[in-house]
Protein backbone atom coordinates (compact mmCIF):
# COMPACT_ATOMS: atom_id res chain seq x y z
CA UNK A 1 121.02 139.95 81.78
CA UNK A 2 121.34 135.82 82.03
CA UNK A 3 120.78 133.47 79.82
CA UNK A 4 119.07 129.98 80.47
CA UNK A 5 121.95 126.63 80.73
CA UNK A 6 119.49 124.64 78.98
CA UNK A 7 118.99 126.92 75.77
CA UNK A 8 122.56 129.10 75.51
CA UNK A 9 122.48 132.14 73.62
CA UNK A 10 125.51 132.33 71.35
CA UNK A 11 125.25 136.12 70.92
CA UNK A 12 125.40 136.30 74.78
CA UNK A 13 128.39 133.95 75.69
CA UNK A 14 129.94 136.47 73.25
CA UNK A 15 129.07 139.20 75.32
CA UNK A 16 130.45 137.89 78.28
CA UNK A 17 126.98 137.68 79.78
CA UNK A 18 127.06 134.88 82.76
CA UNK A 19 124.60 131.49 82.74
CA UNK A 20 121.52 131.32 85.00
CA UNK A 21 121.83 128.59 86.94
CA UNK A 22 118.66 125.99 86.25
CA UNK A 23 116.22 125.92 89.05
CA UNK A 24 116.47 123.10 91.88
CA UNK A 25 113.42 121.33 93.42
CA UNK A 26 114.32 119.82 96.57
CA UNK A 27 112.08 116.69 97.22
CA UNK A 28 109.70 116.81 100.31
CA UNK A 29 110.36 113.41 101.91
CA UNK A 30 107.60 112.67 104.48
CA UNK A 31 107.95 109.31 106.23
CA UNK A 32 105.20 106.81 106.04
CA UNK A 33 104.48 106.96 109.85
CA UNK A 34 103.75 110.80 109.52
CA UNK A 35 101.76 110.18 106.42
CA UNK A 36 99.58 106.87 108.51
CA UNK A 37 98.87 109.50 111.76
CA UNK A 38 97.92 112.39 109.29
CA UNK A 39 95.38 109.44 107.72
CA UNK A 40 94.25 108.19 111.23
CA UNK A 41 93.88 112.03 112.25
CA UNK A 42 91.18 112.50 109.57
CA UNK A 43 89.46 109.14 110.09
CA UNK A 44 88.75 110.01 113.86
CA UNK A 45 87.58 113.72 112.52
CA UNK A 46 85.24 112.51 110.00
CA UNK A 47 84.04 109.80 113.02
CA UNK A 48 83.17 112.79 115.31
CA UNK A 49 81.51 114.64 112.24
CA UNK A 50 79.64 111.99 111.93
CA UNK A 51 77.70 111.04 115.34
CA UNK A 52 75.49 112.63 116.98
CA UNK A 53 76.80 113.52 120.37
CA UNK A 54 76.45 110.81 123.04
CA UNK A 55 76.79 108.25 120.87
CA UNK A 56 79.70 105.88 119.81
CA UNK A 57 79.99 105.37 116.05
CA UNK A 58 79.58 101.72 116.53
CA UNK A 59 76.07 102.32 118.23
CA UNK A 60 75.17 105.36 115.74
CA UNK A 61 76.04 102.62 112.96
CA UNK A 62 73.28 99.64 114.56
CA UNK A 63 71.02 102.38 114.99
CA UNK A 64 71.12 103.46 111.00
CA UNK A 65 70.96 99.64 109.98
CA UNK A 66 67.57 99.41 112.95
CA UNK A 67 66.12 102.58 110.73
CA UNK A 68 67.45 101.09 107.16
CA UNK A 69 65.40 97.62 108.15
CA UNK A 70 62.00 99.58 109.22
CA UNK A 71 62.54 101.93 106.23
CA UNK A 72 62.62 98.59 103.66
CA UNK A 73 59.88 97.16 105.81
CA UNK A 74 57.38 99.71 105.66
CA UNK A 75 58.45 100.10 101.84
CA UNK A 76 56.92 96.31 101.16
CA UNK A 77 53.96 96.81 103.32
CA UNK A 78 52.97 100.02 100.71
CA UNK A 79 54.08 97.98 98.23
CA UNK A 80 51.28 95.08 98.99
């Protein structure tokens, strides 16, 4: 039987009963080059997830701002 450092037990230092050491966290250090490749990592990912195939995210990007202009366009000809 142990007791806890942080809250002794009177009755149990009398009983010659030894102190449980208090728990140690060692810190994760991760440097900030690891943590800037992890973030680069997912950016390309969620690029890839995002085109179609064949086409370059800069290209897939014109061709949703070519759709976004005929969308608004036909959306004012109903509108008139």
């Amino acid at each position: 039987m142990t007791y806890n450092k942080a809250n002794p037990n009177r009755q149990a230092r009398r009983l010659g009963i030894k102190p449980e050491e208090p728990k140690r966290e060692e810190k994760k250090t991760v440097s900030k080059a690891a943590v800037l490749s992890q973030k680069a990592k997912q950016a390309r990912e969620a690029q890839k997830r995002i085109t179609p195939p064949g086409m370059t995210y800069g290209e897939y990007m014109e061709y949703l701002k070519d759709k976004r202009q005929q969308l608004e366009e036909k959306k004012k000809n109903i509108q008139e």
